[in-house]
N, C-alpha and C. Protein backbone atom coordinates (compact mmCIF):
# COMPACT_ATOMS: atom_id res chain seq x y z
N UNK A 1 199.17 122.96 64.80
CA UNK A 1 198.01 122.97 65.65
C UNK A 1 197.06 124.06 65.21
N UNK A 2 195.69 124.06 65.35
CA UNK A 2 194.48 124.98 65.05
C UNK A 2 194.60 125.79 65.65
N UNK A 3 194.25 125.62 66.84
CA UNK A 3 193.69 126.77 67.46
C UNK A 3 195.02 127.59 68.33
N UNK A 4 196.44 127.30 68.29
CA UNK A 4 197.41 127.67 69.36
C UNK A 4 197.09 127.73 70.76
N UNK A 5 198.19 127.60 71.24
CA UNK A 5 198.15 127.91 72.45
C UNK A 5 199.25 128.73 73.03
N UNK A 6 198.29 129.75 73.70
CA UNK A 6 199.35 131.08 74.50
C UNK A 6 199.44 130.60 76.23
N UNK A 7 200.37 131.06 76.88
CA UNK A 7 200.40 131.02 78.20
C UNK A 7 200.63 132.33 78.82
N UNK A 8 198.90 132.14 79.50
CA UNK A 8 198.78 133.70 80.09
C UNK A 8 199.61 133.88 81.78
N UNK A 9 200.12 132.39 82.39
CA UNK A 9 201.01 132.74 83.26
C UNK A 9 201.30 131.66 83.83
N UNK A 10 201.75 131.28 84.89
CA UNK A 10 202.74 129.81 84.82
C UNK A 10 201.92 129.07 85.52
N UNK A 11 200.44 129.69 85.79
CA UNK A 11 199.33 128.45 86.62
C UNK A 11 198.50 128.34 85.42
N UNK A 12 198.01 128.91 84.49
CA UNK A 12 196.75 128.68 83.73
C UNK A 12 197.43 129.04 82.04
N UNK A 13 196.77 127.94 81.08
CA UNK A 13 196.87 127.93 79.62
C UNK A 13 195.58 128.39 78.81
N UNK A 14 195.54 129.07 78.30
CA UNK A 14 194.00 129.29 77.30
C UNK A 14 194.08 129.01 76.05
N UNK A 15 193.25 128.03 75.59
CA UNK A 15 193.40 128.39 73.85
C UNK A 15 191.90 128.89 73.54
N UNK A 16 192.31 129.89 72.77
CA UNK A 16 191.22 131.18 72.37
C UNK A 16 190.42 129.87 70.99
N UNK A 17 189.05 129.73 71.27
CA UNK A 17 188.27 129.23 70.65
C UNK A 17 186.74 130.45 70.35
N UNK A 18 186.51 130.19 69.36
CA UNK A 18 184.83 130.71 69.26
C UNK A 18 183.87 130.47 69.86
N UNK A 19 183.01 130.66 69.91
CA UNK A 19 181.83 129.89 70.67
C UNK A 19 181.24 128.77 69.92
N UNK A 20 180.60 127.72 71.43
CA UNK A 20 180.34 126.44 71.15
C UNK A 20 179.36 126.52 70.15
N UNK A 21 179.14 125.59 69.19
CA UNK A 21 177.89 125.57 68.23
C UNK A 21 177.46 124.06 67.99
N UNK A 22 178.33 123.11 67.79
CA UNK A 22 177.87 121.65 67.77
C UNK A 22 178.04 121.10 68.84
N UNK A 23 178.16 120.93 70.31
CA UNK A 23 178.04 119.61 71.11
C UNK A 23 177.11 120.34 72.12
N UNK A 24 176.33 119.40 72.08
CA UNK A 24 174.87 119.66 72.97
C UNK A 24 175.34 120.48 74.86
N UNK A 25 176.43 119.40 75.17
CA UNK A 25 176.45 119.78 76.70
C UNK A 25 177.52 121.63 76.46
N UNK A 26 178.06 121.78 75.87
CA UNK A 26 178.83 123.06 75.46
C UNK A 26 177.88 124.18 75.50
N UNK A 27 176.95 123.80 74.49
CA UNK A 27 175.84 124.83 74.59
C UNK A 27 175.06 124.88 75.58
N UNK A 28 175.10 124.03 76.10
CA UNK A 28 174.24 124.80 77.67
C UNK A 28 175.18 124.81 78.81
N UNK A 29 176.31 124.97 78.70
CA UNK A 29 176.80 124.62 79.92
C UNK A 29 178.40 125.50 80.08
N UNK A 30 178.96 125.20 78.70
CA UNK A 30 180.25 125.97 78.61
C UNK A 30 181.71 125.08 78.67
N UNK A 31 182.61 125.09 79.71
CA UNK A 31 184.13 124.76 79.42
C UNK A 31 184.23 123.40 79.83
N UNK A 32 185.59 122.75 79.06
CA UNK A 32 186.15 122.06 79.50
C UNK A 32 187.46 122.65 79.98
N UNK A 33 187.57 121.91 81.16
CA UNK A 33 188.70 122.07 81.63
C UNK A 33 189.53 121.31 82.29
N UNK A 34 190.69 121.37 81.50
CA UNK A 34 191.85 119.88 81.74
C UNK A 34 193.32 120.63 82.45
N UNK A 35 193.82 119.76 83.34
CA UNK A 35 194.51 119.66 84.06
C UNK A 35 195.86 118.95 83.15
N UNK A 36 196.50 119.98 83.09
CA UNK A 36 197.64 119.45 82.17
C UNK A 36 198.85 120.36 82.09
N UNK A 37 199.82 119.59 82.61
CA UNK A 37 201.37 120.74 82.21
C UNK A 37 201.80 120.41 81.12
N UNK A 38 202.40 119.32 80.57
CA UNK A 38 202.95 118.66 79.43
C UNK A 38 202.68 119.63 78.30
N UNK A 39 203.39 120.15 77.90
CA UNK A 39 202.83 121.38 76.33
C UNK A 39 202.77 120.07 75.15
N UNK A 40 203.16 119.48 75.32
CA UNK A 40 203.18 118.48 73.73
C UNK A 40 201.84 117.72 73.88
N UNK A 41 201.78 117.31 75.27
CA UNK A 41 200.20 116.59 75.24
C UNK A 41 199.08 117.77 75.18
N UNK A 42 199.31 119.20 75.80
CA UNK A 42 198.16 120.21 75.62
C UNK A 42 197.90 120.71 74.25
N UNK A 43 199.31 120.75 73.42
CA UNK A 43 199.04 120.67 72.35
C UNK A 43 198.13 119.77 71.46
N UNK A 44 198.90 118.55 71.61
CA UNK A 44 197.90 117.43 71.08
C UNK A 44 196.59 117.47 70.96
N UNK A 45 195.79 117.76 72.48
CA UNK A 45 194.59 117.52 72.98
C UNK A 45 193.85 118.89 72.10
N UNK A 46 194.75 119.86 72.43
CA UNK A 46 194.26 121.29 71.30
C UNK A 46 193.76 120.57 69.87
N UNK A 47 194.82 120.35 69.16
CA UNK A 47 194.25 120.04 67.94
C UNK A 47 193.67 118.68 68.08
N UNK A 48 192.93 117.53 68.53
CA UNK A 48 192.31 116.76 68.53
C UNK A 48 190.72 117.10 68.64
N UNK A 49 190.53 118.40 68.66
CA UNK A 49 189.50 119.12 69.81
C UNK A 49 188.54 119.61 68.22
N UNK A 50 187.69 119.30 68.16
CA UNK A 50 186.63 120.51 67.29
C UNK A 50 187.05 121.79 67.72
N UNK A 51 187.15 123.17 66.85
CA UNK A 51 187.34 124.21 67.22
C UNK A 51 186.38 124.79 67.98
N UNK A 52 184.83 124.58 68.21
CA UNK A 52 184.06 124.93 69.21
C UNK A 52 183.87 124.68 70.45
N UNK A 53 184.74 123.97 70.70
CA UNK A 53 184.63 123.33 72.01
C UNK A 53 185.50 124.15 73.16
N UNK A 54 185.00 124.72 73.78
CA UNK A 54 185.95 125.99 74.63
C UNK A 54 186.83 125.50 76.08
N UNK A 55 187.84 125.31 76.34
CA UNK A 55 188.71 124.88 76.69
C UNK A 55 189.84 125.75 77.62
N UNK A 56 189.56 125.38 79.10
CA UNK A 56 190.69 126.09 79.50
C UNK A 56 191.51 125.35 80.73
N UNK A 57 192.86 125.98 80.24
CA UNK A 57 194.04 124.56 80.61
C UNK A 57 194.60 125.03 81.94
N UNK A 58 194.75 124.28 82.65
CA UNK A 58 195.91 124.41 84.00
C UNK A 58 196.73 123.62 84.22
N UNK A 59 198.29 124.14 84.38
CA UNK A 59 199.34 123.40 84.42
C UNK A 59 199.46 123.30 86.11
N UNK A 60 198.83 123.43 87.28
CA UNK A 60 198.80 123.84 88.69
C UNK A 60 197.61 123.36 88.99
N UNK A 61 198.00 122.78 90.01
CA UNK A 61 196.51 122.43 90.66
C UNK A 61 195.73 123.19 91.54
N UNK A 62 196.39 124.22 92.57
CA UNK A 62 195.93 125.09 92.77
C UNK A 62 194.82 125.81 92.25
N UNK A 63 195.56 126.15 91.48
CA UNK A 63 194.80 127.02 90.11
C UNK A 63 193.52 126.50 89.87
N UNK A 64 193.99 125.77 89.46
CA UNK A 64 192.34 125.09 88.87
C UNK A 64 191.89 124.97 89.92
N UNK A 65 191.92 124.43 91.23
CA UNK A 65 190.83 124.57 91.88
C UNK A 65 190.27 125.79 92.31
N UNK A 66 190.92 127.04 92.70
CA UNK A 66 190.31 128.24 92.53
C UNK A 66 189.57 128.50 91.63
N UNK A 67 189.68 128.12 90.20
CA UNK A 67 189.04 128.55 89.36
C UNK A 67 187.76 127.95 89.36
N UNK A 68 187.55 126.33 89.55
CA UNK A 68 186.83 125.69 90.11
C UNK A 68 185.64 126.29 91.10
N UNK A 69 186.04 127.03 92.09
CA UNK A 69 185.09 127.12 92.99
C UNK A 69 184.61 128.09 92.48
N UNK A 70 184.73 128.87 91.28
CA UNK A 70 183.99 129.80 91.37
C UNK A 70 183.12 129.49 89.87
N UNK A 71 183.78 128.82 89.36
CA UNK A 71 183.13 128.45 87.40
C UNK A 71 182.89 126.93 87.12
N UNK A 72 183.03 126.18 88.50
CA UNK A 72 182.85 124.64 88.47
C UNK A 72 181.29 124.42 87.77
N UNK A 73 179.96 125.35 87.93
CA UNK A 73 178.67 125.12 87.60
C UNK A 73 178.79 125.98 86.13
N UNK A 74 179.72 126.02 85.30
CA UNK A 74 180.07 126.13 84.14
C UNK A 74 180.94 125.09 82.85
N UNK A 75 181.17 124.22 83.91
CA UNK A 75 181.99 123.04 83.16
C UNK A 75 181.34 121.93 82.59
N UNK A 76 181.48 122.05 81.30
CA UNK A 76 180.41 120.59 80.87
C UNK A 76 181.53 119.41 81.05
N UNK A 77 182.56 119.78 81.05
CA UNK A 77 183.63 118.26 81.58
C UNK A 77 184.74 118.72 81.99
N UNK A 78 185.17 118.14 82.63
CA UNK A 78 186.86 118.34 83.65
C UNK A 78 187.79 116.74 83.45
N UNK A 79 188.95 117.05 82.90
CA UNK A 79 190.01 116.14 82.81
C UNK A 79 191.14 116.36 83.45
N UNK A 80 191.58 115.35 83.98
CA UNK A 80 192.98 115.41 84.90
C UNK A 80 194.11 114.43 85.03
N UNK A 81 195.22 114.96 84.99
CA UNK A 81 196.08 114.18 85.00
C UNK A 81 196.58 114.49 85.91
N UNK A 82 197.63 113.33 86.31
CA UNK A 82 197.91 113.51 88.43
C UNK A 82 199.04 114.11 88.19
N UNK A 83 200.28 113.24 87.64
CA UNK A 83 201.55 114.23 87.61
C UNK A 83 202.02 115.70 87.10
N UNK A 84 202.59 116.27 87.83
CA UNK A 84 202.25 117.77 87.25
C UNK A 84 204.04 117.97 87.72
N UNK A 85 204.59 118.49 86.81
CA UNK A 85 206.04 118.69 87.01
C UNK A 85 205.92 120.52 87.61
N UNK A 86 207.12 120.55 88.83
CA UNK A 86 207.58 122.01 88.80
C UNK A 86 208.76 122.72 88.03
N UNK A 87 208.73 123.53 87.36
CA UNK A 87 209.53 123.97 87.05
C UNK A 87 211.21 124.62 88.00
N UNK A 88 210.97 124.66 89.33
CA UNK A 88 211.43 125.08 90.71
C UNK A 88 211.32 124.25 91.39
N UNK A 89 212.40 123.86 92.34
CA UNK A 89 211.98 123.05 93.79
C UNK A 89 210.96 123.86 94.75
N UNK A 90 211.25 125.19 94.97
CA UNK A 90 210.10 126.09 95.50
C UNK A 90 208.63 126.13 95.24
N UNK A 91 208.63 125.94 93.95
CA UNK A 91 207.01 126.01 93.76
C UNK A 91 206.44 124.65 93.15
N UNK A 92 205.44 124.58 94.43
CA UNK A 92 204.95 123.29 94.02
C UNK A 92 203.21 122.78 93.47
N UNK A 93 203.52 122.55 92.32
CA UNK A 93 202.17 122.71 91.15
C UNK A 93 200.84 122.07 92.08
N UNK A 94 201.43 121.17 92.97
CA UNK A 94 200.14 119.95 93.34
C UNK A 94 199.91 118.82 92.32
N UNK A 95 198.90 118.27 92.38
CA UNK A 95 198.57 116.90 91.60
C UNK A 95 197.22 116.51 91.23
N UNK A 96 196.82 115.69 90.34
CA UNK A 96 195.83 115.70 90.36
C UNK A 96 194.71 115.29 91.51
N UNK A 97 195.60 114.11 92.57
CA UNK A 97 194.46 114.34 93.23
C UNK A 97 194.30 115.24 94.44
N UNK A 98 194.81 116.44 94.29
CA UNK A 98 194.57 117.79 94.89
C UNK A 98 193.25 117.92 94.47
N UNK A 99 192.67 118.03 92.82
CA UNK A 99 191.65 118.27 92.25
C UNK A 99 190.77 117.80 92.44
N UNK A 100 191.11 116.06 92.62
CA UNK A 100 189.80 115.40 92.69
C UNK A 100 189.79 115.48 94.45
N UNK A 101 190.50 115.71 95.19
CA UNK A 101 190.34 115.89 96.40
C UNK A 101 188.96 116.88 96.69
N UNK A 102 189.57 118.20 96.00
CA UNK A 102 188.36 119.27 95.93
C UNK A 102 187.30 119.11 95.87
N UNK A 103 187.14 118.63 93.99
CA UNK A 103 185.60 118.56 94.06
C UNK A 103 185.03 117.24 94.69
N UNK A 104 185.74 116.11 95.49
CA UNK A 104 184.77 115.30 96.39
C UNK A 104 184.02 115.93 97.07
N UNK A 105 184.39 117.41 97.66
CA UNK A 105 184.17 118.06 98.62
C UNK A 105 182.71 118.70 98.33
N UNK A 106 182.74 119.11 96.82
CA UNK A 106 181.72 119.43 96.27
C UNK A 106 180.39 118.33 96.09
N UNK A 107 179.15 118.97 95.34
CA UNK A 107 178.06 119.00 95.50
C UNK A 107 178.33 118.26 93.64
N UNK A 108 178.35 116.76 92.85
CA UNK A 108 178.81 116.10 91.98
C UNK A 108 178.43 117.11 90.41
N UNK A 109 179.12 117.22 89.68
CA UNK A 109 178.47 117.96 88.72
C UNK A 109 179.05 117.08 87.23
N UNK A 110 179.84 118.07 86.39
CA UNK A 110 180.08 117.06 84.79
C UNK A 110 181.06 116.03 84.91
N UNK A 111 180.92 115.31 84.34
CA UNK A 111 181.62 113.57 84.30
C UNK A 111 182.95 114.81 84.23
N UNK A 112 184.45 113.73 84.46
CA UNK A 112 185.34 113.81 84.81
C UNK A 112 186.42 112.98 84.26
N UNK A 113 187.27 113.29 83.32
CA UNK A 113 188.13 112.04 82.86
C UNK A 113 189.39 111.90 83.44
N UNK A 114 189.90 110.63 83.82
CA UNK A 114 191.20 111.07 84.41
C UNK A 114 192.53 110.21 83.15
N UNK A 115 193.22 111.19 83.06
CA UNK A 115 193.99 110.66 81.57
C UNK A 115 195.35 110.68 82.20
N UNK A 116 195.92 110.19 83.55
CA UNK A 116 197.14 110.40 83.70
C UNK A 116 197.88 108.70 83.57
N UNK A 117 198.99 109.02 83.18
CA UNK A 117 199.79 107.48 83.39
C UNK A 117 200.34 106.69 84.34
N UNK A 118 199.89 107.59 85.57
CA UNK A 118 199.90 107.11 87.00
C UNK A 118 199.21 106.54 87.07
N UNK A 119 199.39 104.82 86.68
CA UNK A 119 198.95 103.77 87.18
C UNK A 119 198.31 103.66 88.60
N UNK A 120 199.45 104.13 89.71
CA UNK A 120 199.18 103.83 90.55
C UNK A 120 198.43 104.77 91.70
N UNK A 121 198.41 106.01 91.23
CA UNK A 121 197.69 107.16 91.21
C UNK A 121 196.51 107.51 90.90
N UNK A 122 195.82 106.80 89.36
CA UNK A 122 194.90 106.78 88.96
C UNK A 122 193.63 106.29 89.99
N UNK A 123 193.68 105.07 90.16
CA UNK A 123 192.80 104.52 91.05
C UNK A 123 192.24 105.45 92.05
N UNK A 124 192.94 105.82 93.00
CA UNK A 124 192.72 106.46 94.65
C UNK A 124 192.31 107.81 94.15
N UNK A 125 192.30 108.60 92.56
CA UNK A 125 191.30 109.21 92.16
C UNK A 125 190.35 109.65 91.84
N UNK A 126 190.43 108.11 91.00
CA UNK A 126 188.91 107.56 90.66
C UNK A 126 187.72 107.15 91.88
N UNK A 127 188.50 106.10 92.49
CA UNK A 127 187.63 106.31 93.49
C UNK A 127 186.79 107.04 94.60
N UNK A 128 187.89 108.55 95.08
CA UNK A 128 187.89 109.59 95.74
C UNK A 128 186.21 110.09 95.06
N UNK A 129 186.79 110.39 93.45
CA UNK A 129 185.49 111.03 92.96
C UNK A 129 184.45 109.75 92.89
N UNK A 130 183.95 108.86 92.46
CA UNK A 130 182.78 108.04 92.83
C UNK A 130 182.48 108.09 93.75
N UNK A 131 183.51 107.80 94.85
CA UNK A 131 182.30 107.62 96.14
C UNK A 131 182.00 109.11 96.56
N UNK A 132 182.81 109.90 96.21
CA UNK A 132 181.40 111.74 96.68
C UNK A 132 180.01 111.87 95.35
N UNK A 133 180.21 110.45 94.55
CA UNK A 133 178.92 110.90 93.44
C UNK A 133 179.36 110.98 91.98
N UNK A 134 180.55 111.40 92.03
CA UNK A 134 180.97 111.76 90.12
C UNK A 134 180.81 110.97 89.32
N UNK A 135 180.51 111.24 88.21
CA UNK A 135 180.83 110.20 87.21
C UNK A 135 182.51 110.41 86.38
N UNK A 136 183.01 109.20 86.19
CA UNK A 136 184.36 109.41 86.61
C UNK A 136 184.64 108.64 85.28
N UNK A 137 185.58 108.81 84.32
CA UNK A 137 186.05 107.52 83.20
C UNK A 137 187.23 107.76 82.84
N UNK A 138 188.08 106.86 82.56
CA UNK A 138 189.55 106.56 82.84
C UNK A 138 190.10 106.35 81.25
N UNK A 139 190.73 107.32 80.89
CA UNK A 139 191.89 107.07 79.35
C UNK A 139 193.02 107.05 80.07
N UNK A 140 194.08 105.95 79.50
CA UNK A 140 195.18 105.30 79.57
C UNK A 140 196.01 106.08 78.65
N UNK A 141 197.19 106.26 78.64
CA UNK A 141 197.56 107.27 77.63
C UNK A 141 198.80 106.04 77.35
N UNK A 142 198.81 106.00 75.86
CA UNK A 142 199.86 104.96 75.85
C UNK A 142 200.27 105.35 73.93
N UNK A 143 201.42 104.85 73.71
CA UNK A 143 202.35 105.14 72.37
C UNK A 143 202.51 106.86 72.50
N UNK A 144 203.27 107.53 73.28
CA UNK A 144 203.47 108.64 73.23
C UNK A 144 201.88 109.81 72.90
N UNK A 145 201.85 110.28 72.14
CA UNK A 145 200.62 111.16 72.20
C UNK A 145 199.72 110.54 71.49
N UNK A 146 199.80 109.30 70.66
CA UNK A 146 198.99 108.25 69.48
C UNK A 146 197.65 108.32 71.05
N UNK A 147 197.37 108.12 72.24
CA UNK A 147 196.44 108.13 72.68
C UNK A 147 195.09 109.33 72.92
N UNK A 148 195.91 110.25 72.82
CA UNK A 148 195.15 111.48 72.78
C UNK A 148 194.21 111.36 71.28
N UNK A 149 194.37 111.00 69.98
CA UNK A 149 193.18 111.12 69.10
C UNK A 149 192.30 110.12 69.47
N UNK A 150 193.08 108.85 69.55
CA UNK A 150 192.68 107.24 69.72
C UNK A 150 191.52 107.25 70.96
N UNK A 151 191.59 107.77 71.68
CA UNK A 151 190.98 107.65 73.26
C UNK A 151 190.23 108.62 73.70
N UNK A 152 191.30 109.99 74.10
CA UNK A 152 190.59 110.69 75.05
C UNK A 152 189.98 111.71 73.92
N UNK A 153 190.21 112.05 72.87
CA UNK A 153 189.51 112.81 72.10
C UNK A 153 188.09 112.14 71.90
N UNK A 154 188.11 111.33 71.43
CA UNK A 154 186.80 110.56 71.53
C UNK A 154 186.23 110.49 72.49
N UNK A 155 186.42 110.06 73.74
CA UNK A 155 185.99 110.16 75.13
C UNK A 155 185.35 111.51 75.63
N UNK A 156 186.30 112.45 75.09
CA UNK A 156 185.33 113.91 75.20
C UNK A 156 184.24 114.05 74.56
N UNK A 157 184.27 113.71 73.07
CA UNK A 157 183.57 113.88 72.11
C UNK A 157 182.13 112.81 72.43
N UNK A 158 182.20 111.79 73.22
CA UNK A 158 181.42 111.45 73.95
C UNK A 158 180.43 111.62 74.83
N UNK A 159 181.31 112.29 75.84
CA UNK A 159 180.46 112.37 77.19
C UNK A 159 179.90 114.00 76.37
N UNK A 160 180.36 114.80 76.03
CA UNK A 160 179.83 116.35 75.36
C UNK A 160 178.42 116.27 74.26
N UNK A 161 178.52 114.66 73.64
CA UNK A 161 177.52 114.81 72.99
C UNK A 161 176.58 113.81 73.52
N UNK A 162 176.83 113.67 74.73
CA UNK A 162 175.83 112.87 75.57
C UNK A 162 174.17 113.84 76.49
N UNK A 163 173.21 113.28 76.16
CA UNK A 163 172.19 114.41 76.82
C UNK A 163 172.30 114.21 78.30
C-alpha cells in the first residue's frame, strides 16, 4: 500500500497524505471521509486512492459523527458502510445508519456513497439521506476487495472531479 495506514485509536484511522492538488472538489473543500472498520478493505480503498486526496477513516460511528459536527462543511465526500464489527461485547461501534441518521438531521452538503454489503440495510440509508436532500450513490461491493478499484474508487474519482 502507498500511503499506510496508522491507527491513532480504536474510533478513528488516518492515512497521512499531502495536500490536495488534482481533484477540483479537494481543493476547495478538503476530506473524504469513510466509515470503515474492515483494515483489508481500508487498506484497499488507501491504495486505490490518488495520493492527494486527503482522507480520514472511522472504524465507530460515534466518532465520525462527532467529528462530523464540527468538520462536516469540510468534506468534499463521505462514504459509509453500515456493518461495523466490535471488538468487545461492551463497546458498541454503531452503524452506518447512525451516520446517515445524523446528517439527515443536517442542513444537505457533499454527495455520500454508501459501499456496505448490507443489502438489506443499504436501502433505509439511502433513503433516510434523500429524503433530508443528499445526494446519495450506492457501490455494491462484490468478489472480495476486486470492488473497491472496479467501483468505488472510480465513484470517488467521480463525484471529486465533478464541479
Amino acid at each position: 500500500m502507498s500511503g499506510g495506514v496508522s491507527t491513532l485509536s480504536t474510533d478513528r484511522v488516518d492515512v497521512a497524505r499531502p495536500a490536495p492538488t488534482g481533484h477540483r472538489r479537494l481543493m476547495l473543500v478538503g476530506w473524504l471521509a469513510v466509515l470503515e472498520d474492515d483494515r483489508p478493505r481500508r487498506e484497499a480503498m488507501a491504495a486505490s486512492l490518488p495520493r492527494d486526496i486527503r482522507v480520514i477513516w472511522f472504524e465507530r460511528a460515534p466518532a465520525m459523527n462527532t467529528w462530523l459536527d464540527e468538520h462536516l462543511a469540510s468534506c468534499a465526500l463521505i462514504s459509509l458502510d453500515h456493518d461495523l464489527v466490535s471488538p468487545s461485547v461492551e463497546d458498541d461501534p454503531g452503524c452506518g445508519r447512525d451516520v446517515a441518521d445524523f446528517l439527515a438531521a443536517r442542513t444537505p452538503g457533499p454527495t455520500i456513497i454508501v459501499h456496505t454489503s448490507n443489502y438489506i440495510a443499504a436501502p433505509g440509508m439511502m433513503w433516510t439521506l434523500e429524503h433530508a436532500g443528499w445526494t446519495v450513490e450506492r457501490v455494491v461491493p462484490f468478489s472480495d476487495l476486486e470492488w473497491v478499484e472496479r467501483a468505488w474508487a472510480p465513484a470517488v474519482l467521480r463525484v471529486l472531479d465533478s464541479p
